[in-house]
C-alpha atoms as a PDB file:
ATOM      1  CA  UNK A   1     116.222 110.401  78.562  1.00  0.00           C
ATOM      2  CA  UNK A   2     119.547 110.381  80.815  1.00  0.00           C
ATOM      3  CA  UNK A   3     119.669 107.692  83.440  1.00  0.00           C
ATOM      4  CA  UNK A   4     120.574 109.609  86.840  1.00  0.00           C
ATOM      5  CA  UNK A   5     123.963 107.607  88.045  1.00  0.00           C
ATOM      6  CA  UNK A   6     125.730 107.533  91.696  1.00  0.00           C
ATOM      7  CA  UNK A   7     128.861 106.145  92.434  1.00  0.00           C
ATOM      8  CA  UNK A   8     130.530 103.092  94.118  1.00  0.00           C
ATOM      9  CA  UNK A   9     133.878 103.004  95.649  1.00  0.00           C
ATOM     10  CA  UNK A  10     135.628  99.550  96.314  1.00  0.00           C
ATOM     11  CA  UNK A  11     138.928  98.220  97.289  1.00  0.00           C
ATOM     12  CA  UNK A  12     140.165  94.678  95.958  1.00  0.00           C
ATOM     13  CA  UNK A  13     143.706  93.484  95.785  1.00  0.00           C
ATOM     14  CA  UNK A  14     145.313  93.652  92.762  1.00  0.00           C
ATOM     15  CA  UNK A  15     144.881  90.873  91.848  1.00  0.00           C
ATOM     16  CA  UNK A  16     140.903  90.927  91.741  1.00  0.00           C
ATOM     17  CA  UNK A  17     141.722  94.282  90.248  1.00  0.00           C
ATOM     18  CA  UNK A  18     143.358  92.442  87.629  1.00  0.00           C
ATOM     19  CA  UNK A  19     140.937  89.927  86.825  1.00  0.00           C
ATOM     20  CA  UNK A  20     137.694  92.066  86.503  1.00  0.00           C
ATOM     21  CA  UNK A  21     140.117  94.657  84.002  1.00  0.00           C
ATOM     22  CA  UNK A  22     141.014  91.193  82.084  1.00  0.00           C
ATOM     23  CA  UNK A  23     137.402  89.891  81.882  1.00  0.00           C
ATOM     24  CA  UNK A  24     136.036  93.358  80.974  1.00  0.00           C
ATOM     25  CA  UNK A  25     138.354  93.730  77.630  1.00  0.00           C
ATOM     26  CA  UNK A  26     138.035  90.295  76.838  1.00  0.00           C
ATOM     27  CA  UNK A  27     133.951  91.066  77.256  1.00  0.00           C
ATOM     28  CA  UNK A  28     134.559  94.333  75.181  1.00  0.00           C
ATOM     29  CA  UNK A  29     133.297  97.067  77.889  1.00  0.00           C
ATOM     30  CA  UNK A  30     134.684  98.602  80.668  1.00  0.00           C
ATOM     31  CA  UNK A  31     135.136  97.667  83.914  1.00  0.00           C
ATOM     32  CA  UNK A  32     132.358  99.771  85.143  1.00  0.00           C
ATOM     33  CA  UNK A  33     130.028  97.959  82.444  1.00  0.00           C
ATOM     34  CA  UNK A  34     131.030  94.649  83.457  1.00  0.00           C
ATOM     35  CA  UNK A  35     130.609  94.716  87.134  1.00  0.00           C
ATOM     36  CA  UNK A  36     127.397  96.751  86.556  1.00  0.00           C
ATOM     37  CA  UNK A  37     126.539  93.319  84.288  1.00  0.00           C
ATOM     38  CA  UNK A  38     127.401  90.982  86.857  1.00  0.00           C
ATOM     39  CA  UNK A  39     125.334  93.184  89.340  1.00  0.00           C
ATOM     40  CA  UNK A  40     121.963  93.538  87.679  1.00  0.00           C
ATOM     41  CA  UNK A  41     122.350  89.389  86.792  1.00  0.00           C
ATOM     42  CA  UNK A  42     122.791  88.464  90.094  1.00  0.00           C
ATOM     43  CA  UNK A  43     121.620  90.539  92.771  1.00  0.00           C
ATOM     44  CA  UNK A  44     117.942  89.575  91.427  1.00  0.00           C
ATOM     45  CA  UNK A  45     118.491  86.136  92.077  1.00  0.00           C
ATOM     46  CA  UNK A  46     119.984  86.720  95.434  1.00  0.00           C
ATOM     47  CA  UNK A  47     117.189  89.169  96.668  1.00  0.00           C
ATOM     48  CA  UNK A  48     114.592  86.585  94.945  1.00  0.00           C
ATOM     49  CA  UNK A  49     115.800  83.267  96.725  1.00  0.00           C
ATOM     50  CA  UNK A  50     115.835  85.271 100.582  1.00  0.00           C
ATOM     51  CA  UNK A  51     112.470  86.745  99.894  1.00  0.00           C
ATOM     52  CA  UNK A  52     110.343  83.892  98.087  1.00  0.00           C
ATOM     53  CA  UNK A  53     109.099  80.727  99.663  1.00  0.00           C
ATOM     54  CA  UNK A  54     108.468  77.474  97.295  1.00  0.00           C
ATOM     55  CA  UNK A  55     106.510  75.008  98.526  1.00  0.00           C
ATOM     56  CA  UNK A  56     105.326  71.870  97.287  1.00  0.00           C
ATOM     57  CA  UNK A  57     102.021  71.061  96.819  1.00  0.00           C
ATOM     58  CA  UNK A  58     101.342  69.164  99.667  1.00  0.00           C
ATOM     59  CA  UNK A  59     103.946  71.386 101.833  1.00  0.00           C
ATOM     60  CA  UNK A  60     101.094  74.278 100.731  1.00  0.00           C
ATOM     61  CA  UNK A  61      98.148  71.280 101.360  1.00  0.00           C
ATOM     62  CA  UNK A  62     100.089  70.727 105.094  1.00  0.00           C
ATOM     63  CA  UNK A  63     100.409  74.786 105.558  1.00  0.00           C
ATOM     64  CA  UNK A  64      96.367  75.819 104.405  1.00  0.00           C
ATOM     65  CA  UNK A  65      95.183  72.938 106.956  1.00  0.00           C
ATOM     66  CA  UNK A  66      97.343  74.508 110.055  1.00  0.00           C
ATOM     67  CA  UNK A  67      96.428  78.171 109.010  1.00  0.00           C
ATOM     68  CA  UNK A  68      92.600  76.355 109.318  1.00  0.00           C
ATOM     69  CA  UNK A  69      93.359  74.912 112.469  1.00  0.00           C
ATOM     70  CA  UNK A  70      90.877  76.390 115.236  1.00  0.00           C
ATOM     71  CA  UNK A  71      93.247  74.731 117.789  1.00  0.00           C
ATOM     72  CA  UNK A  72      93.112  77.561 121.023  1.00  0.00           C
ATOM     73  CA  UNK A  73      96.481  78.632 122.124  1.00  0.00           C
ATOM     74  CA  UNK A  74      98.189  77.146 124.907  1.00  0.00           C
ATOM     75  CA  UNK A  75      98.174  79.107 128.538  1.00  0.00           C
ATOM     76  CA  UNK A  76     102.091  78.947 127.840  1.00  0.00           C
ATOM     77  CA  UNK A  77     101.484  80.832 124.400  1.00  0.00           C
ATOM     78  CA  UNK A  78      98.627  83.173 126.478  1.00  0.00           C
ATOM     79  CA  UNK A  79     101.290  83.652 129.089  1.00  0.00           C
ATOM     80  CA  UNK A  80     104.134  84.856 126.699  1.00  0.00           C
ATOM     81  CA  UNK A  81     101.540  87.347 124.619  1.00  0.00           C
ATOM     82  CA  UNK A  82     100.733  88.892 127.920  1.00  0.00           C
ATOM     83  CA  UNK A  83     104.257  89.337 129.138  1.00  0.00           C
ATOM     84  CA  UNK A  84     104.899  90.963 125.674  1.00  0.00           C
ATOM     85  CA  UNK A  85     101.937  93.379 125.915  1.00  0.00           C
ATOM     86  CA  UNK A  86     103.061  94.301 129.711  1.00  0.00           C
ATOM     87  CA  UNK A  87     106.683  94.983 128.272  1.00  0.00           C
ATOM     88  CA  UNK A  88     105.466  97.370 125.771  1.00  0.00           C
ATOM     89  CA  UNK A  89     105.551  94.741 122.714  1.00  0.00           C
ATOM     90  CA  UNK A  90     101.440  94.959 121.883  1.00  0.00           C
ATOM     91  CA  UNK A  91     100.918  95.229 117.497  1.00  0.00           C
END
């Protein structure tokens, strides 16, 4: 089954240039294949640490008991929802 490809276009000085053409021979691929590599190792680690939270367990403990909470809102919290929903800003 053929994988469906698209294309990238960067610029980098020649020096970068240099370096990614020296570390892609030395990896034995080309340089498409080696910045592909670096892509798929990294961006999932970058996308995972801005769209995971890790708590602890008591930060979790700490987070369940204030999602509890039957605290009312404050007028100044009542006052800001209303301003919203008058400004167009209702969910």
């Amino acid at each position: 089954m053929a994988t469906s490809t698209t294309r990238i276009d960067m610029r980098v000085n020649e020096q970068t240039k240099q370096l990614a053409e020296r570390a892609a021979m030395l990896s034995g691929c080309t340089v498409t294949e080696y910045l592909t590599r670096l892509i798929l190792q990294d961006a999932p680690k970058v996308l995972q640490g801005e769209t995971q939270i890790s708590l602890s367990n008591d930060q979790f403990d700490r987070f369940i008991k204030a999602c509890e909470s039957t605290t009312p809102p404050s007028k100044k919290l009542l006052d800001a929802a209303k301003s919203l929903d008058k400004d167009g800003f209702s969910v």
